[in-house]
N, C-alpha and C. Protein backbone atom coordinates (compact mmCIF):
# COMPACT_ATOMS: atom_id res chain seq x y z
N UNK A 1 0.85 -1.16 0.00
CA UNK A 1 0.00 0.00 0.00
C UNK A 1 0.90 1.25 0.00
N UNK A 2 1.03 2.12 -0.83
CA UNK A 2 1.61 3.42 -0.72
C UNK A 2 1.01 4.02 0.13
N UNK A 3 1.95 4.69 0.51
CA UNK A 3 1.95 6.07 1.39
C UNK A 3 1.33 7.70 0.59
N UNK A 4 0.47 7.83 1.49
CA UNK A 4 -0.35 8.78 0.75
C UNK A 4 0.20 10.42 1.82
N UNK A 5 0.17 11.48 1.07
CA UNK A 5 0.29 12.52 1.25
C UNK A 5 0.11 12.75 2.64
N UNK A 6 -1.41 12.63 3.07
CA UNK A 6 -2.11 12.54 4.30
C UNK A 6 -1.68 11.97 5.19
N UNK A 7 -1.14 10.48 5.18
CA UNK A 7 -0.44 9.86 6.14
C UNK A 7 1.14 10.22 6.26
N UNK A 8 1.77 11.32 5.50
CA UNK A 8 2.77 11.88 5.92
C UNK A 8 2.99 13.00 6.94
N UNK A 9 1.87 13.84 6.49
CA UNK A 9 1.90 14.68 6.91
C UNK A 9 2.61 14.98 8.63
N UNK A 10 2.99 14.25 9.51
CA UNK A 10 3.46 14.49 10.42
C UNK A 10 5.17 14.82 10.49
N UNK A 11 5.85 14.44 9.20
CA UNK A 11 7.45 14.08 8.85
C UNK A 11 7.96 15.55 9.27
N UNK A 12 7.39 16.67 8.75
CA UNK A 12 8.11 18.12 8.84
C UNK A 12 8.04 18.58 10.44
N UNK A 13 7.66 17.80 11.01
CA UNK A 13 7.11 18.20 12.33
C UNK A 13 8.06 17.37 13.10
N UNK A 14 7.79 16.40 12.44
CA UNK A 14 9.47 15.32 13.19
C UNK A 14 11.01 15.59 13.06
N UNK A 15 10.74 16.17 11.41
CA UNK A 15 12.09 16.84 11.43
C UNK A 15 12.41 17.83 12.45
N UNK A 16 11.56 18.80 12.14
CA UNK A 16 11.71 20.19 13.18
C UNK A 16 11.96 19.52 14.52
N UNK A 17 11.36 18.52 15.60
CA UNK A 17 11.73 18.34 16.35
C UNK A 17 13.06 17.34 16.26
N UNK A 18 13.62 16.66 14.98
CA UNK A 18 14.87 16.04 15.42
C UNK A 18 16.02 17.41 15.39
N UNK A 19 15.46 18.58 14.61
CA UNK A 19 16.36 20.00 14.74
C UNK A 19 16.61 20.32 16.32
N UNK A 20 15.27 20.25 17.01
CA UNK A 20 15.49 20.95 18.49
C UNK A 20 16.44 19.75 18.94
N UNK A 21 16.17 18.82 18.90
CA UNK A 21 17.20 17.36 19.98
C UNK A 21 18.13 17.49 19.27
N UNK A 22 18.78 18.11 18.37
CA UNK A 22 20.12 18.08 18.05
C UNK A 22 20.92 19.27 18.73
N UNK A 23 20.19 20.48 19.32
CA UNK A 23 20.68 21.15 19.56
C UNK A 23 21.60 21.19 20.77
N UNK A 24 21.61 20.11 21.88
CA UNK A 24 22.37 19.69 23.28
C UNK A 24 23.66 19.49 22.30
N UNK A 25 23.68 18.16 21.66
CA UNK A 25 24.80 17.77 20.98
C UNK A 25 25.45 18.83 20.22
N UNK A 26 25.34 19.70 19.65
CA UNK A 26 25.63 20.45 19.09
C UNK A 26 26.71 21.22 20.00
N UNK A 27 25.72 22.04 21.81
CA UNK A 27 26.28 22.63 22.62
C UNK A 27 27.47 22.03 22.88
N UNK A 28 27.48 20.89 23.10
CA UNK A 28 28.74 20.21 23.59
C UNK A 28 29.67 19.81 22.95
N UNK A 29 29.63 19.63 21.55
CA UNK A 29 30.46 19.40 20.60
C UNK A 29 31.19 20.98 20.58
N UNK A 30 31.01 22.25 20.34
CA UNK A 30 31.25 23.98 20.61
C UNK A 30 31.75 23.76 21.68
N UNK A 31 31.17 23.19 23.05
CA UNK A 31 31.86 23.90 24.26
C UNK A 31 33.35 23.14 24.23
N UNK A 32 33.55 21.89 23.68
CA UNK A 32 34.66 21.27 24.10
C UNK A 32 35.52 21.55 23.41
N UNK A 33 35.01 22.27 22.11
CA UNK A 33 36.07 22.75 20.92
C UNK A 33 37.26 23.91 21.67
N UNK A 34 38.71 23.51 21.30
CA UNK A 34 39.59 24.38 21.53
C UNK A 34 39.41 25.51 21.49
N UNK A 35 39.19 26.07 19.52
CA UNK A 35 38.73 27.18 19.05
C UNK A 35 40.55 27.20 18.41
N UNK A 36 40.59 28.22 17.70
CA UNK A 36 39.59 29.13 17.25
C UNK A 36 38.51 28.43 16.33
N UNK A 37 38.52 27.38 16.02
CA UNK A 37 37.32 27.25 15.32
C UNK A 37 37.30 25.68 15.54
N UNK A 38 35.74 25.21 14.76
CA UNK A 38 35.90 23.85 15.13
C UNK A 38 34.88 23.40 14.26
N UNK A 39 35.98 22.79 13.03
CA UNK A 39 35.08 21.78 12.21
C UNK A 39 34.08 20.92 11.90
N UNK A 40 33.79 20.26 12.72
CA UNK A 40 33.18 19.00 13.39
C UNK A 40 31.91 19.97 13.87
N UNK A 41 32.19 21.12 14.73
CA UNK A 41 30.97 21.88 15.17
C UNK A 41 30.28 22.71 13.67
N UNK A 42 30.77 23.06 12.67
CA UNK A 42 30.41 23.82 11.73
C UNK A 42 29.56 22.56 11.14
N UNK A 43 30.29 21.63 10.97
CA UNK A 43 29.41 20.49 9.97
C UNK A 43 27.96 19.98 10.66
N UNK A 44 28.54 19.86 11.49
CA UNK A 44 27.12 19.73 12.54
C UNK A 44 26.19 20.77 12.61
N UNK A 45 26.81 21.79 12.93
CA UNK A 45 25.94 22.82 12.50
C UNK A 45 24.73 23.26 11.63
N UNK A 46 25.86 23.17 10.34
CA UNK A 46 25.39 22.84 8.73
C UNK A 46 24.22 21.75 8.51
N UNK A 47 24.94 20.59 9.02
CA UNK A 47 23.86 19.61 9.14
C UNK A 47 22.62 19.69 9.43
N UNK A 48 22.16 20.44 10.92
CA UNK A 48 20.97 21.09 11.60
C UNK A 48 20.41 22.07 10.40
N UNK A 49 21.51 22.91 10.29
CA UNK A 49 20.20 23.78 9.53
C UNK A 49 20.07 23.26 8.32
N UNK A 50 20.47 22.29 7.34
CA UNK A 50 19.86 22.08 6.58
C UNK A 50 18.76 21.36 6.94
N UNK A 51 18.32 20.93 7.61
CA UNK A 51 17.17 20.50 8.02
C UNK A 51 15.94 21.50 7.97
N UNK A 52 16.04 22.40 8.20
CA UNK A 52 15.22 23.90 7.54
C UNK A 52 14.47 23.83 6.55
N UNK A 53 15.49 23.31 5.43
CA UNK A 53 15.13 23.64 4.17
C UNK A 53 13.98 22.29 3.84
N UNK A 54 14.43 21.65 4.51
CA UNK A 54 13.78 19.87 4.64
C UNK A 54 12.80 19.89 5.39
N UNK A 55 12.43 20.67 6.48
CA UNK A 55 11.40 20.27 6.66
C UNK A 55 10.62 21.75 6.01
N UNK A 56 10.47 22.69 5.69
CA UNK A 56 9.67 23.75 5.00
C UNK A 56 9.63 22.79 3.72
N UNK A 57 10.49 22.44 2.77
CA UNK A 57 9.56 21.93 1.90
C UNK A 57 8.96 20.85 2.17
N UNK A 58 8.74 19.96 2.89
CA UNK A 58 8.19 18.84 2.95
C UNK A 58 6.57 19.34 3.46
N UNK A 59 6.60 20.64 4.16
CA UNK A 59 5.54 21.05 5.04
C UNK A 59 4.73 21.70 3.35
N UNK A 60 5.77 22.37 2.85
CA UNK A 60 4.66 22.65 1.73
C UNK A 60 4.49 21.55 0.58
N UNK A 61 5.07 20.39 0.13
CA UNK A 61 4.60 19.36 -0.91
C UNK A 61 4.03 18.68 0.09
N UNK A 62 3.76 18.13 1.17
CA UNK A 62 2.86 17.69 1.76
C UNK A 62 1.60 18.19 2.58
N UNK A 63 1.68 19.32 2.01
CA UNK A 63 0.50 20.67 2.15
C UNK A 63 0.37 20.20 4.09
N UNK A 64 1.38 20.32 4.90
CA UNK A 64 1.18 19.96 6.43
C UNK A 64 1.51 20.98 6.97
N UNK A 65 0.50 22.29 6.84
CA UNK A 65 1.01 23.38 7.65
C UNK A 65 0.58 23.54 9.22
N UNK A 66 1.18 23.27 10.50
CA UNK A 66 0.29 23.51 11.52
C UNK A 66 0.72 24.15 12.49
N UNK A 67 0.16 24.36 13.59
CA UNK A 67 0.50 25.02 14.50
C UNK A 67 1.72 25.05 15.18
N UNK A 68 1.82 23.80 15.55
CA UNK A 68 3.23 23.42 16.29
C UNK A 68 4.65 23.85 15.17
N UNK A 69 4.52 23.49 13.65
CA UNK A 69 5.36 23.73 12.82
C UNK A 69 5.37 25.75 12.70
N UNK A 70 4.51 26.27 12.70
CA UNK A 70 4.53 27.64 12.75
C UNK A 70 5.50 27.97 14.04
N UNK A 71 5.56 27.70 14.96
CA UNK A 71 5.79 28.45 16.15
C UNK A 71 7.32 27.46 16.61
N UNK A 72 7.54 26.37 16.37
CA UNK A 72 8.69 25.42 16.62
C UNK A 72 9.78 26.01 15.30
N UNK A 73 9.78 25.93 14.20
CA UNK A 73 10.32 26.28 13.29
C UNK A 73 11.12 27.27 13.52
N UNK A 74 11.05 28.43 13.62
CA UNK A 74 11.63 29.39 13.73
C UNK A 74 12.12 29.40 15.04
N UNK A 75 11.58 28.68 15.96
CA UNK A 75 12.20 28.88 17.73
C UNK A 75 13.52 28.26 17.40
N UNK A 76 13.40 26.92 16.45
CA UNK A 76 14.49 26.07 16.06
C UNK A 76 15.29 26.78 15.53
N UNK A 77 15.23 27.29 14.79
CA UNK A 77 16.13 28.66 13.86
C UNK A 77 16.97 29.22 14.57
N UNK A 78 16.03 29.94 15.45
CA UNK A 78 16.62 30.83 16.59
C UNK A 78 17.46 30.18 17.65
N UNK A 79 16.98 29.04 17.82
CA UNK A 79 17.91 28.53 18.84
C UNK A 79 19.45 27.96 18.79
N UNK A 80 18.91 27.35 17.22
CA UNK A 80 20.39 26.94 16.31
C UNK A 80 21.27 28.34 16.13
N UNK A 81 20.97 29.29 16.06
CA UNK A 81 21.93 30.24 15.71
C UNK A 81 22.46 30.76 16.95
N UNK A 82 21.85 30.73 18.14
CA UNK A 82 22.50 30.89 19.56
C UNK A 82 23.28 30.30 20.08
N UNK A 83 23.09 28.83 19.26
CA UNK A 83 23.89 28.20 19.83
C UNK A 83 25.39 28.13 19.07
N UNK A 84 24.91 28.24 17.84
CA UNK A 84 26.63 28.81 16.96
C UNK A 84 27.24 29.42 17.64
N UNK A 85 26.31 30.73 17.80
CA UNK A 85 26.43 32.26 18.30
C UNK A 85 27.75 31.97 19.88
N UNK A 86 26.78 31.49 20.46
CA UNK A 86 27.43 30.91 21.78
C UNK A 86 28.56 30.43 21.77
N UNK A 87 29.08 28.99 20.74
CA UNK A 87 30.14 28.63 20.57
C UNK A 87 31.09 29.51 19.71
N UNK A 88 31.02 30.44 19.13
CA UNK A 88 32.00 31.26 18.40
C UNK A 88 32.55 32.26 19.66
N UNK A 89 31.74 32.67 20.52
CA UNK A 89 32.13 33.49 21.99
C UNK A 89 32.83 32.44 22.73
N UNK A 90 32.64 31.48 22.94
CA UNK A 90 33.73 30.58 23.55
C UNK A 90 34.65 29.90 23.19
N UNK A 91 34.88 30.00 21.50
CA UNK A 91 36.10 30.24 21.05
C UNK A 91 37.00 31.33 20.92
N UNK A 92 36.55 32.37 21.28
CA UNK A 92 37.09 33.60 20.97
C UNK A 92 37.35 33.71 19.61
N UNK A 93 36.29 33.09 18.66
CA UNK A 93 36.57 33.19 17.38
C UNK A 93 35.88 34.94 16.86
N UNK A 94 34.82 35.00 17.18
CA UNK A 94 34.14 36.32 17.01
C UNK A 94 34.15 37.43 18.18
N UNK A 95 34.40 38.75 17.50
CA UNK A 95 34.01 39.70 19.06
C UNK A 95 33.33 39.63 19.52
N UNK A 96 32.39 39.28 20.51
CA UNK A 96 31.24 39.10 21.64
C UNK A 96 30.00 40.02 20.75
N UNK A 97 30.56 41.79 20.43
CA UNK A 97 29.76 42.34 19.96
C UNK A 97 28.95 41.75 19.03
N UNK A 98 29.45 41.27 17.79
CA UNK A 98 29.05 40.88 16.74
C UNK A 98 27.67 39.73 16.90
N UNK A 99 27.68 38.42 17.63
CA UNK A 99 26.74 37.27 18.24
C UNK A 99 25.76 38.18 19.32
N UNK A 100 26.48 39.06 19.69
CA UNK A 100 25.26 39.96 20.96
C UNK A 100 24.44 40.99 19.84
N UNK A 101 25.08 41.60 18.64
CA UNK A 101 23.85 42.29 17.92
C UNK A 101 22.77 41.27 17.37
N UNK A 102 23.42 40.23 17.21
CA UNK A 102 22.28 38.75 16.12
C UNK A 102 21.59 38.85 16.83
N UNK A 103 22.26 38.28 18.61
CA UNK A 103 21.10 37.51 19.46
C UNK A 103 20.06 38.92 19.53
N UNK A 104 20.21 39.96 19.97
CA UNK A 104 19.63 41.26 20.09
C UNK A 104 18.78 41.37 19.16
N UNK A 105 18.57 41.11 17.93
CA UNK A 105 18.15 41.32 17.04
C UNK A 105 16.63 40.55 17.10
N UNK A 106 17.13 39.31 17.15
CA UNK A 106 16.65 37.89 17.29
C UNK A 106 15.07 37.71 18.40
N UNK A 107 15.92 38.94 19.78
CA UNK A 107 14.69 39.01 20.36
C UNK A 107 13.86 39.71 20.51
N UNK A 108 14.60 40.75 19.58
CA UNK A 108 13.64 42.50 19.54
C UNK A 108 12.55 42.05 18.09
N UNK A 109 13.01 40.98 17.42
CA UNK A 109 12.36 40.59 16.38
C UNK A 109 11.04 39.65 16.45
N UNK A 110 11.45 38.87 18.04
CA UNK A 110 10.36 38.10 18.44
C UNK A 110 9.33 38.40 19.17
N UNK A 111 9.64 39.47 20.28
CA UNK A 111 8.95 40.46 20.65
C UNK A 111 8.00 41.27 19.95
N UNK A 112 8.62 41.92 18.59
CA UNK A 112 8.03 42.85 18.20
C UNK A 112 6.79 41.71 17.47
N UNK A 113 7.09 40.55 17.00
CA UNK A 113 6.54 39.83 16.43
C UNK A 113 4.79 39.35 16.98
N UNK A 114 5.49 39.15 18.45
CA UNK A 114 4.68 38.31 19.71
C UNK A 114 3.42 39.68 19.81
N UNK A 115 3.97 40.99 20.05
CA UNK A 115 3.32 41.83 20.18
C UNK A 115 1.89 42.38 19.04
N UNK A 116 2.88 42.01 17.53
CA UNK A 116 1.73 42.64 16.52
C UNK A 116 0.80 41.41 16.52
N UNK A 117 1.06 40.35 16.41
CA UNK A 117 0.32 38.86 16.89
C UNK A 117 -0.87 39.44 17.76
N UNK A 118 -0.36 39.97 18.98
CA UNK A 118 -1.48 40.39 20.12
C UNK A 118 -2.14 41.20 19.84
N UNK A 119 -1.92 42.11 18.85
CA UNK A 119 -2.76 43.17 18.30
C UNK A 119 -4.01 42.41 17.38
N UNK A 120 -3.31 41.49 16.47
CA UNK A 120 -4.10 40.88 15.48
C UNK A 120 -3.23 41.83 14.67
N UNK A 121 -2.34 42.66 14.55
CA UNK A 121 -2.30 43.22 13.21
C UNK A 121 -1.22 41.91 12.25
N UNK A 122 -0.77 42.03 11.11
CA UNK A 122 -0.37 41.09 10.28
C UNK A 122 1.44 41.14 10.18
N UNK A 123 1.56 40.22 10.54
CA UNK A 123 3.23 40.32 11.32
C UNK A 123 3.82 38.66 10.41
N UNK A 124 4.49 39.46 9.31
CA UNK A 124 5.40 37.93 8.65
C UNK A 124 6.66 38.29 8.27
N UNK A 125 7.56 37.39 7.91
CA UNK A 125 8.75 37.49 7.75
C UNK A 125 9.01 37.73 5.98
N UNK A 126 9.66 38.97 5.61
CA UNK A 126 9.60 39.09 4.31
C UNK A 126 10.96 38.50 3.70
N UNK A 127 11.37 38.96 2.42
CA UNK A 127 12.59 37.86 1.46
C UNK A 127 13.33 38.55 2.46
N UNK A 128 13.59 39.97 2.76
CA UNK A 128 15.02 40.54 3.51
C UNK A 128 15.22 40.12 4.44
N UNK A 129 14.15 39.82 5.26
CA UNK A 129 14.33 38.75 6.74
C UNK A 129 14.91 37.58 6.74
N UNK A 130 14.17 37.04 5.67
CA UNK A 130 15.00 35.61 5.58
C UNK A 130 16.12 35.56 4.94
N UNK A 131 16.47 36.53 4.07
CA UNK A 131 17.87 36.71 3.15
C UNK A 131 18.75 36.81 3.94
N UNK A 132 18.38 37.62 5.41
CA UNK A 132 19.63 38.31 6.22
C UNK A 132 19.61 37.34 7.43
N UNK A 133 18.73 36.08 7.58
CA UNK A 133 18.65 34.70 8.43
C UNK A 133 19.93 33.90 8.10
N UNK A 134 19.14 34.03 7.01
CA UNK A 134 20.48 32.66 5.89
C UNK A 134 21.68 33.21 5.73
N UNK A 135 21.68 34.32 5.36
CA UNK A 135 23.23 35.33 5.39
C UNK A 135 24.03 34.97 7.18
N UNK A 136 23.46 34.85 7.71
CA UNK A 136 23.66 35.15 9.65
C UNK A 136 24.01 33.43 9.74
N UNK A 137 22.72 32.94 9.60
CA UNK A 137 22.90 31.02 9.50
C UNK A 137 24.68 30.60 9.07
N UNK A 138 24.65 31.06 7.35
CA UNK A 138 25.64 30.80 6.81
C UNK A 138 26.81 31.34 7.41
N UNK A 139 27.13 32.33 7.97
CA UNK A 139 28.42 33.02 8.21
C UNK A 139 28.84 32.14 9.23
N UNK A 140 28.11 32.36 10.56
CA UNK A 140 28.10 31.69 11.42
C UNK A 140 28.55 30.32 11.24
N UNK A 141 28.11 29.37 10.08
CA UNK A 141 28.73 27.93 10.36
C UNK A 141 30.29 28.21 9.24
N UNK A 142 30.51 29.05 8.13
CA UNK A 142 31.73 29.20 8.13
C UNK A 142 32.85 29.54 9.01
N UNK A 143 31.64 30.77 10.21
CA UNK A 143 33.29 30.70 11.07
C UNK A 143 33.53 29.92 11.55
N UNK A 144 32.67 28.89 12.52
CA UNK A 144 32.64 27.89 12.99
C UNK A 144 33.89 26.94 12.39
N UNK A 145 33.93 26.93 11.28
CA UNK A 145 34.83 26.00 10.17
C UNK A 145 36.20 26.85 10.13
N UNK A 146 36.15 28.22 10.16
CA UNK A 146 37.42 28.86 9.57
C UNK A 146 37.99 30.00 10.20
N UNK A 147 39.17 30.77 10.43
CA UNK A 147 38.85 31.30 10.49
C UNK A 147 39.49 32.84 9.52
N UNK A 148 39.34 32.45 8.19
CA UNK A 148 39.64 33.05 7.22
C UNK A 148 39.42 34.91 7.06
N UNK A 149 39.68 35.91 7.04
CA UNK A 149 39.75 36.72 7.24
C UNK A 149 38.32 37.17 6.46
N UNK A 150 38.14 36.82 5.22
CA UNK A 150 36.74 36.91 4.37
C UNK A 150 35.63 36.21 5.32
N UNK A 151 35.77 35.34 5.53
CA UNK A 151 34.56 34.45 6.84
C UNK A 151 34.11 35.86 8.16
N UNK A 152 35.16 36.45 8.49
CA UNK A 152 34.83 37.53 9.11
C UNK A 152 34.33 38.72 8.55
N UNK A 153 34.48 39.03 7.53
CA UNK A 153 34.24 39.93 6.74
C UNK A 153 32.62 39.81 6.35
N UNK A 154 32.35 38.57 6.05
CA UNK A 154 31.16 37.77 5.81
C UNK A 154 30.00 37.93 7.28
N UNK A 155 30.48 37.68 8.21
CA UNK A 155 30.14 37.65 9.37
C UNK A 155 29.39 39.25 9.59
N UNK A 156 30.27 40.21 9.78
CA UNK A 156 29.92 41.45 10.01
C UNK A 156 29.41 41.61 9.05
N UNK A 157 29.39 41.44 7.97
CA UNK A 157 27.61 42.03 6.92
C UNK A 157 26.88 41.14 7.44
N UNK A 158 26.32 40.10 7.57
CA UNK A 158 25.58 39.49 8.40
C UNK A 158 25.03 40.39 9.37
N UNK A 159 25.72 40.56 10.58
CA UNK A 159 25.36 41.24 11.07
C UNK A 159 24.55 42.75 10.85
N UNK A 160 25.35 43.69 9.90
CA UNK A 160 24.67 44.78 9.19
C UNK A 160 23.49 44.63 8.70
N UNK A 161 23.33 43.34 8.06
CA UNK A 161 21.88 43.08 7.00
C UNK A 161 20.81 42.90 8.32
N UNK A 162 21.43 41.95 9.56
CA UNK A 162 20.37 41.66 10.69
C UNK A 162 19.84 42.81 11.14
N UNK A 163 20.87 44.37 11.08
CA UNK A 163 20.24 45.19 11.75
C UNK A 163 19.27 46.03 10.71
N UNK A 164 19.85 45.78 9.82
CA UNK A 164 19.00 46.75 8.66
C UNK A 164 17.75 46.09 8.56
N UNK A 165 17.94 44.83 8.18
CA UNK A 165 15.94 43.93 8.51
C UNK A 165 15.22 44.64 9.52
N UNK A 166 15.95 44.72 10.65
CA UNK A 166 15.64 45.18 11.76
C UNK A 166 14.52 46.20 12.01
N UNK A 167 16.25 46.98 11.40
CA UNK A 167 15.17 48.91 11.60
C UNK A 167 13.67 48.96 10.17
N UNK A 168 14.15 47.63 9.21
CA UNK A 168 12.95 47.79 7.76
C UNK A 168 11.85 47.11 9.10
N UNK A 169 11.93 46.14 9.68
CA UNK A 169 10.31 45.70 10.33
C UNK A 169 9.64 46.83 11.09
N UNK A 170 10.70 47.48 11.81
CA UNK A 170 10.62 48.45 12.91
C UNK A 170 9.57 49.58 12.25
N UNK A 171 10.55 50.19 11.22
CA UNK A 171 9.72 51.18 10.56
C UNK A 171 8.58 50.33 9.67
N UNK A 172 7.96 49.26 9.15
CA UNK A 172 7.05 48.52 8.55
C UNK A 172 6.03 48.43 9.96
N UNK A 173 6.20 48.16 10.94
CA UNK A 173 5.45 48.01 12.18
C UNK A 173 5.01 49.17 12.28
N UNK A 174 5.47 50.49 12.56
CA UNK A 174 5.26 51.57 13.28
C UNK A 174 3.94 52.35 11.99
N UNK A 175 4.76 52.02 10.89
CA UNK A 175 3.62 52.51 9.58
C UNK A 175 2.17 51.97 9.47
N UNK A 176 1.93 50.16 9.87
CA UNK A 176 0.83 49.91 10.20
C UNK A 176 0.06 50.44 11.17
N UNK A 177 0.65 50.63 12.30
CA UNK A 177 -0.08 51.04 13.75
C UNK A 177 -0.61 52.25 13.54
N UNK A 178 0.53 52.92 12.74
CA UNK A 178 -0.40 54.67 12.48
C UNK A 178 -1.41 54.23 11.08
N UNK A 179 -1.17 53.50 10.49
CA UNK A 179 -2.53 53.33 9.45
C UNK A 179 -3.78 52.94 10.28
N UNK A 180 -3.64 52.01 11.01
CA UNK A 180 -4.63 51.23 11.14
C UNK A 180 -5.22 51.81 12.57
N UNK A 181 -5.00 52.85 13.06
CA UNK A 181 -5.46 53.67 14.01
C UNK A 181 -5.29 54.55 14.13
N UNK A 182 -4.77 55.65 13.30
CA UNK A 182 -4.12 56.76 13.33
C UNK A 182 -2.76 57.50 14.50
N UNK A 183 -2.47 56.30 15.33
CA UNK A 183 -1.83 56.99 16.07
C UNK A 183 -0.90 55.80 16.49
N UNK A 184 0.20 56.29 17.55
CA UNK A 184 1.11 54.45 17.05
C UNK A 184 0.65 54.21 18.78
């Protein structure tokens, strides 16, 4: 008997959660790393987030969009990049600054998110958000791997693009609130 669409539908949801249970292993593979960088942690890394891409499409060819995948997904995201984030500060591979603007970013982004949610007003992630995710994702598991002077170079636009998404939701937020009530 084949497997029908319907009876898959739970796989993107399993992925996403084999993303969160990878994330301990991950910590500990970073914390034990010498530094400055650590291979084995980048690939692993890499590994996790491609899982992203694996379970979003599987969620859309298996039309399985749900609740738990809305709200786990991106926590997974977020959590995977803290935890890079984390291990590049305890390599002393990156300046502290640089992983403290992401994480900063990360929660002024979830906040602001959590908040227009509570409003009901319409709060999604556009291409620059996710362009400057994957830009942040990616740098992050190169330094992890290297620590090549371009990998840093790479890194800090990362960072720049995180803040510029930033201030674009910021000012995109503040423009709805005065539309949609005249006052923010």
């Amino acid at each position: 008997m084949p497997l029908s669409r319907r009876s898959l539908r739970w796989l993107p949801n399993a992925v996403t959660a084999a993303r969160l249970a990878a994330l301990p292993p991950l910590a500990a593979v970073l914390a034990r790393a010498k530094g400055p960088t650590s291979p084995a942690g980048a690939v692993l890394f890499a590994g996790i987030g491609a899982t992203d891409l694996l379970d979003g499409f599987l969620a859309r060819r298996l039309d399985a969009h749900t609740a738990f995948g809305r709200a786990a997904d991106p926590l997974a995201d977020r959590l995977l990049l803290a935890v890079g984030l984390a291990g590049l500060i305890g390599m002393r591979r990156i300046h502290p600054a640089g992983p403290a603007l992401l994480l900063a970013r990360d929660v002024a982004s979830i906040a602001g998110y959590a908040a227009l949610r509570a409003r009901g007003a319409p709060a999604a992630v556009d291409r620059a958000g996710k362009a400057s995710s994957a830009l942040a994702m990616t740098a992050t598991a190169l330094a992890l791997f290297s620590d090549e002077p371009w990998i840093d170079a790479l890194f800090w636009a990362s960072v720049a693009a995180a803040l510029a998404t930033l201030a674009n939701y910021g000012a995109r937020a503040t423009r709805e609130s005065v539309n949609s009530s005249g006052t923010i």
